[in-house]
N, C-alpha and C. Protein backbone atom coordinates (compact mmCIF):
# COMPACT_ATOMS: atom_id res chain seq x y z
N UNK A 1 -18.75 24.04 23.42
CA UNK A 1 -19.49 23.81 24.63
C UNK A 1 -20.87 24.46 24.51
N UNK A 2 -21.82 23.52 25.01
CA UNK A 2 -23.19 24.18 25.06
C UNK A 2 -23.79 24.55 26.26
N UNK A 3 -23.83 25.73 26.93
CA UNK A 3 -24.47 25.51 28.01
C UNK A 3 -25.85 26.57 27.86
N UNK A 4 -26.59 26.05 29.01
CA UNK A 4 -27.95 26.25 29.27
C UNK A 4 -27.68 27.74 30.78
N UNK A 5 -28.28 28.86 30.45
CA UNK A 5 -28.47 29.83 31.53
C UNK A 5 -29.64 29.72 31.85
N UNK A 6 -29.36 30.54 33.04
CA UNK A 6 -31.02 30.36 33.69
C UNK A 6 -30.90 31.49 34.71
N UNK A 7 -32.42 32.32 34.86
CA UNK A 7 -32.22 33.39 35.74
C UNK A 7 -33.60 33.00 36.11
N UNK A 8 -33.66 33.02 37.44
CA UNK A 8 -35.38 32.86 38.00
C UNK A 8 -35.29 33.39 39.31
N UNK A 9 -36.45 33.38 40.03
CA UNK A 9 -36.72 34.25 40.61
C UNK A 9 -36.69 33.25 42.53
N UNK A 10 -36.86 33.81 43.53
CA UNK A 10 -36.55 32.86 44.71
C UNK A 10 -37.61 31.97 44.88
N UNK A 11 -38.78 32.09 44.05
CA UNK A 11 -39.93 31.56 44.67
C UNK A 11 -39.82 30.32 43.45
N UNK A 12 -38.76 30.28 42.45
CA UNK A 12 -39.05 29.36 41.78
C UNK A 12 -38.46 27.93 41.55
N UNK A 13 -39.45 26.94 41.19
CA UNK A 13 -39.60 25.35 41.84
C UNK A 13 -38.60 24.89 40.37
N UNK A 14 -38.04 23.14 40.82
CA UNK A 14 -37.47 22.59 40.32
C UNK A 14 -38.74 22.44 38.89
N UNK A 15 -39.62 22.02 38.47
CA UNK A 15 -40.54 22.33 37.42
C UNK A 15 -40.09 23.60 36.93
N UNK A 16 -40.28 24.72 37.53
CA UNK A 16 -39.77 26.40 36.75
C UNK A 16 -39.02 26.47 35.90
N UNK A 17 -37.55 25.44 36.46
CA UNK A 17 -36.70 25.70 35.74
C UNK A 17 -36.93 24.23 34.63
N UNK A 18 -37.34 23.29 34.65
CA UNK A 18 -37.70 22.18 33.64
C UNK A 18 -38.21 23.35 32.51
N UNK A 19 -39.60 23.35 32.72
CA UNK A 19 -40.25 24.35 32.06
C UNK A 19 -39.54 25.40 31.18
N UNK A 20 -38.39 26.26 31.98
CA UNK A 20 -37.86 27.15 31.07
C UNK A 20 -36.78 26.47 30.05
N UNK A 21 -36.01 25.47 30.67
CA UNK A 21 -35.80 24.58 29.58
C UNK A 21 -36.50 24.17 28.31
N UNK A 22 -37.41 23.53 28.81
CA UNK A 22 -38.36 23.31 27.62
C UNK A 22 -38.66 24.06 26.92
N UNK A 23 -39.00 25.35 26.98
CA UNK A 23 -39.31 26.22 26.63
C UNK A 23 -38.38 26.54 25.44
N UNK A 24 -36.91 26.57 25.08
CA UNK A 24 -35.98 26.66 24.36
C UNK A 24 -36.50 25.93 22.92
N UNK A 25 -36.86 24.79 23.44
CA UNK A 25 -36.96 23.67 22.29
C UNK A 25 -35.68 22.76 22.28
N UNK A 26 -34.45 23.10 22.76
CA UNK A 26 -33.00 22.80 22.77
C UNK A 26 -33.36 21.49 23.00
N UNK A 27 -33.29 20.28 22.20
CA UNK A 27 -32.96 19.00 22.47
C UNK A 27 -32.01 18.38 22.69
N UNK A 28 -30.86 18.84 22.46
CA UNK A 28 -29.64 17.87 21.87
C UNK A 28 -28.78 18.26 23.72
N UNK A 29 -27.74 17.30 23.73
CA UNK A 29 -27.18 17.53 24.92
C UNK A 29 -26.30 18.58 25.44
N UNK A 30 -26.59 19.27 26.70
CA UNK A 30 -26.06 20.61 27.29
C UNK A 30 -24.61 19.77 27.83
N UNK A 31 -23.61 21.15 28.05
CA UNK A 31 -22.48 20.57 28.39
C UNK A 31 -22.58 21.23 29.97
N UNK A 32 -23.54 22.04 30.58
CA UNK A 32 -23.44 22.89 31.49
C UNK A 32 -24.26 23.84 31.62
N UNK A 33 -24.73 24.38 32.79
CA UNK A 33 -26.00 24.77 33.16
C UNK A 33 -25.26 25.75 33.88
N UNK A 34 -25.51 27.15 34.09
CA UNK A 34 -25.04 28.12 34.60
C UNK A 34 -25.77 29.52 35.12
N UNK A 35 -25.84 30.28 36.36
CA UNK A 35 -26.33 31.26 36.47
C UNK A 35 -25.54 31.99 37.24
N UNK A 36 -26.38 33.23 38.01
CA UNK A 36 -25.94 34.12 38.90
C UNK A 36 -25.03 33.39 40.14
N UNK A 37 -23.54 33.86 40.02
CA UNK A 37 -22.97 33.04 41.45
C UNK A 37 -23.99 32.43 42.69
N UNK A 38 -24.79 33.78 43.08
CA UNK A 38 -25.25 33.73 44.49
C UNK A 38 -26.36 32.97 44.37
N UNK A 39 -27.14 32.33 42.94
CA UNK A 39 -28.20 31.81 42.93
C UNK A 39 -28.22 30.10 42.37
N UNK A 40 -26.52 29.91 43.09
CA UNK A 40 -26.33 28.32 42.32
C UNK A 40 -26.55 27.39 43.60
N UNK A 41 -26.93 28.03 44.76
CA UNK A 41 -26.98 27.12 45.92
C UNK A 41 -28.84 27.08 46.36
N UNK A 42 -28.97 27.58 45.30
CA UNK A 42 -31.17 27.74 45.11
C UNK A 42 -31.64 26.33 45.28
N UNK A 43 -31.92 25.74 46.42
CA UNK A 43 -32.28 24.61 46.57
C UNK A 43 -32.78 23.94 44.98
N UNK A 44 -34.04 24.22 44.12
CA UNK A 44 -34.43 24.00 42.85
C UNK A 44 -33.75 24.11 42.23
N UNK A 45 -32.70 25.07 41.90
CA UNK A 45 -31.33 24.97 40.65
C UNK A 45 -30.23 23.87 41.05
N UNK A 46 -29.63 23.32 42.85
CA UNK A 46 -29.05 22.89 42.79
C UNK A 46 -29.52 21.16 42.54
N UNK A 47 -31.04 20.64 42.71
CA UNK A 47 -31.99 19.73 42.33
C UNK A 47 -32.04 19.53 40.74
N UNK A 48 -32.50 20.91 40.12
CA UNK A 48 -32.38 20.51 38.70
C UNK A 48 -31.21 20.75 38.38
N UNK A 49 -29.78 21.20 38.33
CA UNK A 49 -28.40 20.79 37.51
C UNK A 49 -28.27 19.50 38.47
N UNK A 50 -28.81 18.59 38.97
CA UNK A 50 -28.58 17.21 39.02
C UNK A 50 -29.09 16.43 38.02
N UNK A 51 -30.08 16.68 38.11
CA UNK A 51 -31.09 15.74 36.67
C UNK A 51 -30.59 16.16 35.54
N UNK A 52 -29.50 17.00 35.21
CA UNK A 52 -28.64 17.72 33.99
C UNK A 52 -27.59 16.74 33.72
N UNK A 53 -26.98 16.47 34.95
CA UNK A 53 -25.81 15.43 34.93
C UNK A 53 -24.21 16.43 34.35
N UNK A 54 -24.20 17.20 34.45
CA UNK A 54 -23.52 18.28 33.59
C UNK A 54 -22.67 19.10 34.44
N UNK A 55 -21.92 20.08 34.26
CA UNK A 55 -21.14 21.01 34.95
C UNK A 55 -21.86 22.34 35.29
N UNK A 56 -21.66 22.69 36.59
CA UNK A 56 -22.78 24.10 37.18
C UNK A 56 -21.83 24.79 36.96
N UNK A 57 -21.76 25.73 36.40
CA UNK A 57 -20.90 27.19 36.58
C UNK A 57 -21.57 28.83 37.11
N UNK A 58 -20.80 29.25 37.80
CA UNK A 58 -21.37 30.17 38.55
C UNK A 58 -20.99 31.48 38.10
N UNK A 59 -21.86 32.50 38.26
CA UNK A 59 -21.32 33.21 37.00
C UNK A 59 -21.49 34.85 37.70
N UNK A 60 -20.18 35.37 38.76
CA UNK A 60 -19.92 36.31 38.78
C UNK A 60 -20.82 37.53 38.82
N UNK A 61 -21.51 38.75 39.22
CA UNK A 61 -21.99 39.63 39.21
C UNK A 61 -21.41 40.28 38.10
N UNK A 62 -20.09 40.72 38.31
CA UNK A 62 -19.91 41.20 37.19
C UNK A 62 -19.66 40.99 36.01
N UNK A 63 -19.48 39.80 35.42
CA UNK A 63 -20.18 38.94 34.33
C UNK A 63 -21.53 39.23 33.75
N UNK A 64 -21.85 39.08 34.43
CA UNK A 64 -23.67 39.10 34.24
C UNK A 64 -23.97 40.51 33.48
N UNK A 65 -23.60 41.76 34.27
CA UNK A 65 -23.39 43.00 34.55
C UNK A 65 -23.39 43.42 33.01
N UNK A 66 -21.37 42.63 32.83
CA UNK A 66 -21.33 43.08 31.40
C UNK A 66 -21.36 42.59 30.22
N UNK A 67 -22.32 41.52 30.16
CA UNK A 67 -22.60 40.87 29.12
C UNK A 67 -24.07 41.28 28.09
N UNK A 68 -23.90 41.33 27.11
CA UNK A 68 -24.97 42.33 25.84
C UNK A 68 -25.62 41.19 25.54
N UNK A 69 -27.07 41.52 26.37
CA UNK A 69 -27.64 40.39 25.81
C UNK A 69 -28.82 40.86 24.51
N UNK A 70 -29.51 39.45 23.82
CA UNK A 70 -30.39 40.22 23.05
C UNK A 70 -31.85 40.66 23.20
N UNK A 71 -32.24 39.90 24.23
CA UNK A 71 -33.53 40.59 25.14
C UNK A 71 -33.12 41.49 26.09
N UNK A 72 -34.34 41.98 26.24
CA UNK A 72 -34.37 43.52 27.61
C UNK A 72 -35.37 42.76 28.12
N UNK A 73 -34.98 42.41 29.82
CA UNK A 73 -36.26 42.77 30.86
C UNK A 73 -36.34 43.57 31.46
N UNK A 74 -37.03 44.37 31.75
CA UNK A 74 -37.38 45.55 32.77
C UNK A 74 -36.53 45.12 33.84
N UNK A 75 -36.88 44.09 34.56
CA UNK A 75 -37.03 43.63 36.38
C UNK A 75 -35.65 42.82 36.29
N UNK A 76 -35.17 42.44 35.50
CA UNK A 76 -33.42 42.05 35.38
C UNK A 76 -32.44 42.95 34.81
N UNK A 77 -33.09 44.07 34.00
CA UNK A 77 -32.10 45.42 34.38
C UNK A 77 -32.28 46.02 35.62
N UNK A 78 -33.39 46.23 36.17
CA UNK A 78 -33.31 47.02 37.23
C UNK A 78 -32.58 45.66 38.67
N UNK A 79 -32.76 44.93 38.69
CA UNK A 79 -32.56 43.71 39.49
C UNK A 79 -30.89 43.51 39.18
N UNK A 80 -30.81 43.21 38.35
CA UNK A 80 -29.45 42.78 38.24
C UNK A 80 -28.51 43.52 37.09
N UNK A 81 -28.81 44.42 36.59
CA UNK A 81 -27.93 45.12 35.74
C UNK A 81 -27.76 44.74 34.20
N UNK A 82 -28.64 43.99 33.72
CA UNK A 82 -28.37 43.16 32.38
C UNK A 82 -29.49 42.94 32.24
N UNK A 83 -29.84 42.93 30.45
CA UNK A 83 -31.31 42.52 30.14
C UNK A 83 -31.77 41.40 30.19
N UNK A 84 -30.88 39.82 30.24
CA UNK A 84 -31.38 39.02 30.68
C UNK A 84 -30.06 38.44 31.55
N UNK A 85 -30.77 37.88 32.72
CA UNK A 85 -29.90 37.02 33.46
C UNK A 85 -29.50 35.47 32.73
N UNK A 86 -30.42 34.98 31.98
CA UNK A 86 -30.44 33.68 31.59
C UNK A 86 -29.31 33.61 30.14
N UNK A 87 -29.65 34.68 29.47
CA UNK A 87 -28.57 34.99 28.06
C UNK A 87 -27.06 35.41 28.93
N UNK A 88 -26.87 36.45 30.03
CA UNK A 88 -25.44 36.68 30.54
C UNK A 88 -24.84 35.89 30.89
N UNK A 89 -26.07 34.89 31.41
CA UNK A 89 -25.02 33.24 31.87
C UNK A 89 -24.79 32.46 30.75
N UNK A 90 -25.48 32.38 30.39
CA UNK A 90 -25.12 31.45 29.03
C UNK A 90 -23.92 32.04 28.71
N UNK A 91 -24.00 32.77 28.04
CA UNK A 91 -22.95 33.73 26.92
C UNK A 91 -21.73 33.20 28.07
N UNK A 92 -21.40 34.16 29.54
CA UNK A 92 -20.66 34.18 30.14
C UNK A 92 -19.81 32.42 30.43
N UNK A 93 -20.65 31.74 30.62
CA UNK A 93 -20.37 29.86 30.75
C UNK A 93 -19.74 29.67 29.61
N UNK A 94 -20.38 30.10 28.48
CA UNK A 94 -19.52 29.44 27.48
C UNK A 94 -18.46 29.79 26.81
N UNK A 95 -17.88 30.89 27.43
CA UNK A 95 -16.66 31.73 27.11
C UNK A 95 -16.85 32.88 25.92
N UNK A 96 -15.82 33.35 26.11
CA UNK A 96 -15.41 34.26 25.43
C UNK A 96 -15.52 33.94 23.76
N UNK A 97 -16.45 34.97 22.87
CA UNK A 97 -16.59 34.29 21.50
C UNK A 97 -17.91 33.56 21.62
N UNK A 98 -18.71 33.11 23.12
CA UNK A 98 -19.74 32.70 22.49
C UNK A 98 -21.00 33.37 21.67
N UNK A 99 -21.80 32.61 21.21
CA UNK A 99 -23.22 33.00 20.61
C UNK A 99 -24.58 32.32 21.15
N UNK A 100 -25.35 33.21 21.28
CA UNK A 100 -26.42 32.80 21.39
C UNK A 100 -27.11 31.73 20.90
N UNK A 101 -27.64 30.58 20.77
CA UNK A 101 -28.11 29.89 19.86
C UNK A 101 -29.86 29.58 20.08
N UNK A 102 -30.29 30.17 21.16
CA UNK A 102 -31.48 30.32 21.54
C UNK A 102 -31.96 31.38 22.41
N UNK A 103 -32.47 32.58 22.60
CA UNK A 103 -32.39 33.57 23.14
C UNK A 103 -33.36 33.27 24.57
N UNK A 104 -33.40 34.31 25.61
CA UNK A 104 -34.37 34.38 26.58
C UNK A 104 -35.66 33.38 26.49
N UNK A 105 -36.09 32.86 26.99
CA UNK A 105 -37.63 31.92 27.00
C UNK A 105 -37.79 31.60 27.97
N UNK A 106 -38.95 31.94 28.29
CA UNK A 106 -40.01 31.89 29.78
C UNK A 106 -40.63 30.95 30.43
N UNK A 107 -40.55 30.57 31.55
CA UNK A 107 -41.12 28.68 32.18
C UNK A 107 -42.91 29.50 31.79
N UNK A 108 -43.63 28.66 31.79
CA UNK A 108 -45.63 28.60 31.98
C UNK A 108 -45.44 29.66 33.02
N UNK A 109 -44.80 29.39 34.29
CA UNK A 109 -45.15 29.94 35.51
C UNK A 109 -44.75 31.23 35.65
N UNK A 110 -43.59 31.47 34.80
CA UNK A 110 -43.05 33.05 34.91
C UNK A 110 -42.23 32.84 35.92
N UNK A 111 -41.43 31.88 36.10
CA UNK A 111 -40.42 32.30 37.91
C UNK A 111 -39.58 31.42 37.31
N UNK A 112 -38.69 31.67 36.08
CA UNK A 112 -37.69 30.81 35.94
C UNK A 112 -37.58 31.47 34.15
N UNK A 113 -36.33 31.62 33.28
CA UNK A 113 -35.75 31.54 32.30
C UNK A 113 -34.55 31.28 31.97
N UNK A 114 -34.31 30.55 30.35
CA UNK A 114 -33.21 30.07 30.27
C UNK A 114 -33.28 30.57 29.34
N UNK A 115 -31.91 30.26 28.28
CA UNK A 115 -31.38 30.33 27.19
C UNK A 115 -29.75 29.71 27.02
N UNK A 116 -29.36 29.37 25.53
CA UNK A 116 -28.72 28.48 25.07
C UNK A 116 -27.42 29.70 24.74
N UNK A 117 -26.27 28.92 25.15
CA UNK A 117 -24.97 29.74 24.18
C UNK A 117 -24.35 28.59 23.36
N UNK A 118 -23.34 28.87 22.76
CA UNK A 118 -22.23 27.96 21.54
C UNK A 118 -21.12 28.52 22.42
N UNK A 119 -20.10 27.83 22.49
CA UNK A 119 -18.85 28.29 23.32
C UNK A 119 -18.59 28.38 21.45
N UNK A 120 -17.14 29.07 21.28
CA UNK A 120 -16.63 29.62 20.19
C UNK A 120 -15.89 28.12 19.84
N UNK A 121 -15.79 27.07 20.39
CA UNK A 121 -14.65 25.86 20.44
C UNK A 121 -15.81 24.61 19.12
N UNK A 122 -16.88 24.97 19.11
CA UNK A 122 -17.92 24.04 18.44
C UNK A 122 -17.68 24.08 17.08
């Protein structure tokens, strides 16, 4: 399973999160798009995992919490407990055993990031 994380911020637009997509380079098809539980009803996240066509998974606080990611942000350790929100979801969506296959990457605008996991099943 491939899914796409994403951690952005409240002010950020259905573009933000295109953008941080893009940003990956990831072409090939996602199986699932995933973030912070409380941030899957984000008007723009629940707009763009439509145009995904894919499965939303919501991904627990404490998930997030304890997942080792390989970037550090300042403002998502202090914010949410983990160096990136966008790598904890990933990792976390794609189960147990996943890997990274594209790390943290930033929309133009700065109010939106994603990154890619491998579920261990690929």
């Amino acid at each position: 399973m491939i899914v796409a994380g994403f951690g952005f911020t409240t002010s950020a637009t259905l573009d933000s999160l295109k953008q941080a997509l893009d940003a990956t380079g990831y072409a090939m098809q996602i199986d699932g798009v995933a973030t912070a539980a409380d941030k899957t009803q984000t008007p723009a996240f629940v707009d763009f995992a439509k145009t995904q066509d894919c499965a939303v998974f919501k991904v627990a606080t404490t998930e997030i919490e304890a997942a080792q990611t390989q970037t550090q942000s300042p403002i998502s350790t202090r914010e949410r407990g983990t160096g990136s929100v966008a790598e904890a979801a990933a990792l976390s969506a794609a189960g147990p055993g996943a890997t990274l296959i594209v790390s943290r990457q930033i929309s133009n605008d700065r109010m939106a990031t994603c990154a890619i996991a491998k579920g261990p099943n690929l």
